[in-house]
Protein backbone atom coordinates (compact mmCIF):
# COMPACT_ATOMS: atom_id res chain seq x y z
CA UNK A 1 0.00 0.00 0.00
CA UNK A 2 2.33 2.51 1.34
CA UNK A 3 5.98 2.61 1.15
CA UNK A 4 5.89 5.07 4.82
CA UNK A 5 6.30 2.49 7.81
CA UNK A 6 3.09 3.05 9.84
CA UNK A 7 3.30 4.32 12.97
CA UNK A 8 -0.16 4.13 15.26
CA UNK A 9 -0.72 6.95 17.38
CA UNK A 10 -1.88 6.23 20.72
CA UNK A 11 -5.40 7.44 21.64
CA UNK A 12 -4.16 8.25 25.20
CA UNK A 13 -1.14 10.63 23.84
CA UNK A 14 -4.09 12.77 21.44
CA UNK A 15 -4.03 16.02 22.70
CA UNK A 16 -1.85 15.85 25.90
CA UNK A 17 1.42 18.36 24.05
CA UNK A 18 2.43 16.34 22.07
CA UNK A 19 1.89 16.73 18.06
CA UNK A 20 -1.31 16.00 16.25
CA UNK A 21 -1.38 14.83 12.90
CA UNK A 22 -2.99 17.46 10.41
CA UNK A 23 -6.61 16.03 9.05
CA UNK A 24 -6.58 15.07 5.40
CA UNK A 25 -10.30 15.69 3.39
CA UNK A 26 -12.27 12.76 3.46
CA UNK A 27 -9.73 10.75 5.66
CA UNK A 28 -9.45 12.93 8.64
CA UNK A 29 -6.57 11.53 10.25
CA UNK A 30 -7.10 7.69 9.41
CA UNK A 31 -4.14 8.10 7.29
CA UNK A 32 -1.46 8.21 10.42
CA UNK A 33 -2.70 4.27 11.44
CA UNK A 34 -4.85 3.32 8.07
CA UNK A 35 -7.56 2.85 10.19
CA UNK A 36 -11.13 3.37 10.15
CA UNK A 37 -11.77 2.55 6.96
CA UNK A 38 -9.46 3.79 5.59
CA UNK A 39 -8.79 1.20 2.63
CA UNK A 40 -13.11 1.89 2.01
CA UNK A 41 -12.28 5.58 1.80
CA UNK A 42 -9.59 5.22 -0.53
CA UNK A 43 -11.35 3.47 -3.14
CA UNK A 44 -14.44 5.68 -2.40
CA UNK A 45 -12.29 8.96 -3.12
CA UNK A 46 -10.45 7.05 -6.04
CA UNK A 47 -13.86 6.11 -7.71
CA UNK A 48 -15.67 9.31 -6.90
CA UNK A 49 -12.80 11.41 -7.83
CA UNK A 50 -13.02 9.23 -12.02
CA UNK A 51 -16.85 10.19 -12.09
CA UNK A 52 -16.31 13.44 -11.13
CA UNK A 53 -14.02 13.79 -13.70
CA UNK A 54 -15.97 12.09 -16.61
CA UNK A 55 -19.11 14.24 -15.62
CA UNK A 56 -16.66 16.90 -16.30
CA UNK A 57 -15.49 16.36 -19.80
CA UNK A 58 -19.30 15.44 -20.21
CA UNK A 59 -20.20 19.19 -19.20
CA UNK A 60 -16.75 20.44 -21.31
CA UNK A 61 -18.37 18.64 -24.11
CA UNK A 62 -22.08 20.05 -24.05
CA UNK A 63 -20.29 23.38 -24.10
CA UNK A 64 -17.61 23.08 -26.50
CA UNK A 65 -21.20 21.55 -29.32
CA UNK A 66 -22.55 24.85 -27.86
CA UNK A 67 -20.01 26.78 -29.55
CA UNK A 68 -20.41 24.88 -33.18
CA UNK A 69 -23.67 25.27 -32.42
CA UNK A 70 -23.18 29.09 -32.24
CA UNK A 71 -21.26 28.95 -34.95
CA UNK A 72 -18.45 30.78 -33.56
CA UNK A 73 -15.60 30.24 -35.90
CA UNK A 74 -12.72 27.33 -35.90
CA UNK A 75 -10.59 30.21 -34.32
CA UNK A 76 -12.25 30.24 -31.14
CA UNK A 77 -12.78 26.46 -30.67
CA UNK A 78 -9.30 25.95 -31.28
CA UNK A 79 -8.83 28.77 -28.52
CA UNK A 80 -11.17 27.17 -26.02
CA UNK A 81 -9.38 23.78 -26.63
CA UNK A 82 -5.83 25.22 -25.82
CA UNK A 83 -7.29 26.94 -22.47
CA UNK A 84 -8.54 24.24 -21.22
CA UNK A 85 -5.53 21.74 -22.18
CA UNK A 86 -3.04 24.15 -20.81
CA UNK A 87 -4.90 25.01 -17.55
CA UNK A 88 -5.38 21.26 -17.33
CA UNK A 89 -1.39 21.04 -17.77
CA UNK A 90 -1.18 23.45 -15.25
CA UNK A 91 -3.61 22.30 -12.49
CA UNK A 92 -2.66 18.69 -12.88
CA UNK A 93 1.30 19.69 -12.05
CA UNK A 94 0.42 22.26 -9.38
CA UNK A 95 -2.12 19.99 -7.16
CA UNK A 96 0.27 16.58 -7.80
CA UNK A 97 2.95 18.80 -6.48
CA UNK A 98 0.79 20.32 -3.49
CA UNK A 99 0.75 16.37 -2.13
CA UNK A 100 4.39 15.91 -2.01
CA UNK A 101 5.32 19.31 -0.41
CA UNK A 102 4.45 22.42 0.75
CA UNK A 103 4.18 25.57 -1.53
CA UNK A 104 7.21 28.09 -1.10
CA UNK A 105 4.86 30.90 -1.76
CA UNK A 106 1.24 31.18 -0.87
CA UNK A 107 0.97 34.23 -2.54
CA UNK A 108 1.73 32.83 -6.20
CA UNK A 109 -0.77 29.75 -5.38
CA UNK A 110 -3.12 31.75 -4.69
CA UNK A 111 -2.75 33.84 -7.80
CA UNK A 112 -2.82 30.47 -10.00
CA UNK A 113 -6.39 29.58 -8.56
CA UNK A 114 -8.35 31.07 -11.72
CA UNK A 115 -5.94 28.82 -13.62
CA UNK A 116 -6.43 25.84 -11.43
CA UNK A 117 -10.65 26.58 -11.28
CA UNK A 118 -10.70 26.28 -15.73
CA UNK A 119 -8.47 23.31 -15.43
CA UNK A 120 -10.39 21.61 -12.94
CA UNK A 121 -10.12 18.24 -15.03
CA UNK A 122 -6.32 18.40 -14.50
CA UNK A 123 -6.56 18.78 -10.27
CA UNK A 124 -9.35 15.76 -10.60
CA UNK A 125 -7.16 13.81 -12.25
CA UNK A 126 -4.63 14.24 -9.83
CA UNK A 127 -6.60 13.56 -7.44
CA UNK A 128 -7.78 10.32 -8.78
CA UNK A 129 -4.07 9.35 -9.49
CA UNK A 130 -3.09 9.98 -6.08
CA UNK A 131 -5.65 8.41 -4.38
CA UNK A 132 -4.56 4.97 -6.22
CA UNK A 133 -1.00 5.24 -4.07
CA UNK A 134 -2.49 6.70 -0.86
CA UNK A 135 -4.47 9.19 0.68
CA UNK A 136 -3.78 12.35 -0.90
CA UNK A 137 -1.27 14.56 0.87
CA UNK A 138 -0.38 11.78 3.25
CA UNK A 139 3.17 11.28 2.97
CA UNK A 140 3.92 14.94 2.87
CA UNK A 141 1.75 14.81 5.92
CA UNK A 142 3.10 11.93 7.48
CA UNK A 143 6.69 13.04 7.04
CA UNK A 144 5.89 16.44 8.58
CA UNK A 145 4.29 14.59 11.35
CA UNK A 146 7.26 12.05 11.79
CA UNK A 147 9.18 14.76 11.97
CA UNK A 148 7.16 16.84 14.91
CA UNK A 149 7.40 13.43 16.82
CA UNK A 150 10.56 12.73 16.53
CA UNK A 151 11.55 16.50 17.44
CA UNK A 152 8.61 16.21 20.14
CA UNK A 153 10.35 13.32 21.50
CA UNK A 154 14.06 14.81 21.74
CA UNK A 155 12.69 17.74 23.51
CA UNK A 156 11.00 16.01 25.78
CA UNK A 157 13.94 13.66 26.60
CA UNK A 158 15.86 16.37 27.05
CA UNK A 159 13.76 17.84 29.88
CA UNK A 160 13.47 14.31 31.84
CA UNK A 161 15.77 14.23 35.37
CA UNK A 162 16.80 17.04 38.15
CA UNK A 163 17.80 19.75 36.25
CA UNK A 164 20.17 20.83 39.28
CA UNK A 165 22.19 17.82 38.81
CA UNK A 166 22.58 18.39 35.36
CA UNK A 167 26.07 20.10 34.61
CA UNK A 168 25.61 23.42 33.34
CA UNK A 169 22.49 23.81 35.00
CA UNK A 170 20.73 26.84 36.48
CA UNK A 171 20.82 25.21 39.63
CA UNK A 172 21.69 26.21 43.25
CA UNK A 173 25.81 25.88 43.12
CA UNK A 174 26.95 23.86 45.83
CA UNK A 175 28.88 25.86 48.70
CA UNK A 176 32.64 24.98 49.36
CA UNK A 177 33.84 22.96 52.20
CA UNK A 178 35.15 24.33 55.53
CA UNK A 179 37.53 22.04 56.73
């Protein structure tokens, strides 16, 4: 299924400072343990994400026969067709990227949405793709979260024992010896 070694999270250590994995769309966080159903929600996101995208060329279809049926010219189907394809292109790179890391800026995501919204088909596709391998997002996720824990864990071992009897410490110094 996944080539990421699972690692359960205890129910007890939810919520009590340590880190929480981040929720995932459909999945919420089944991903961390591939629990609750979480093999059922994959192929449910897999097969709703293919009809979602076949009811989508169906609607690009109806409105591309609009146009001959409008009798625009061959100039602006060709220019409709190239839109959509390269939007597609684009949306299709941008969301399988957006599973395998994080984007380095926000602001120039966020000025590719109109891009991303005509070339819907491409992110659905994506989607679809992704959702045969794993949950989408989840080893970017898991990763991140491996990483909290593991940083999580060295922090916290670092804070066991007395602190005065640690060298270096901000403890009381101890007074010399009167002999």
């Amino acid at each position: 299924m996944s080539e990421h070694p699972v690692r359960p999270v205890d129910p007890e250590q939810r919520g009590h400072g340590g880190p929480e994995p981040e929720a995932i769309r459909f999945f919420g966080t089944t991903w961390v343990g591939h629990d609750g159903g979480y093999a059922l929600r994959r192929v449910m996101v897999a097969a709703g994400s293919l009809v979602t995208t076949v009811a989508a060329c169906f609607v690009l279809r109806f409105a591309y026969e609009g146009l001959e049926i409008a009798d625009v010219g061959a100039f602006v189907g060709v220019l409709v067709i190239a839109v959509f394809s390269v939007c597609g292109a684009i949306a299709f790179r941008r969301t399988w990227d957006g599973f395998q890391r994080r984007p380095a800026d926000p602001a120039r995501e966020e000025s590719l949405r109109s891009v991303k919204t005509i070339g819907f088909i491409g992110s659905l596709v994506a989607y679809f793709l992704r959702s045969l391998v794993e949950a989408p997002g989840e080893g970017l996720r898991r990763a991140e979260y491996e990483t909290a824990v593991v940083q999580y864990e060295r922090r916290r071992g670092a804070r066991t024992g007395n602190p005065a009897a640690r060298g270096g410490g901000k403890g009381r110094k101890p007074k010399p010896k009167r002999t």
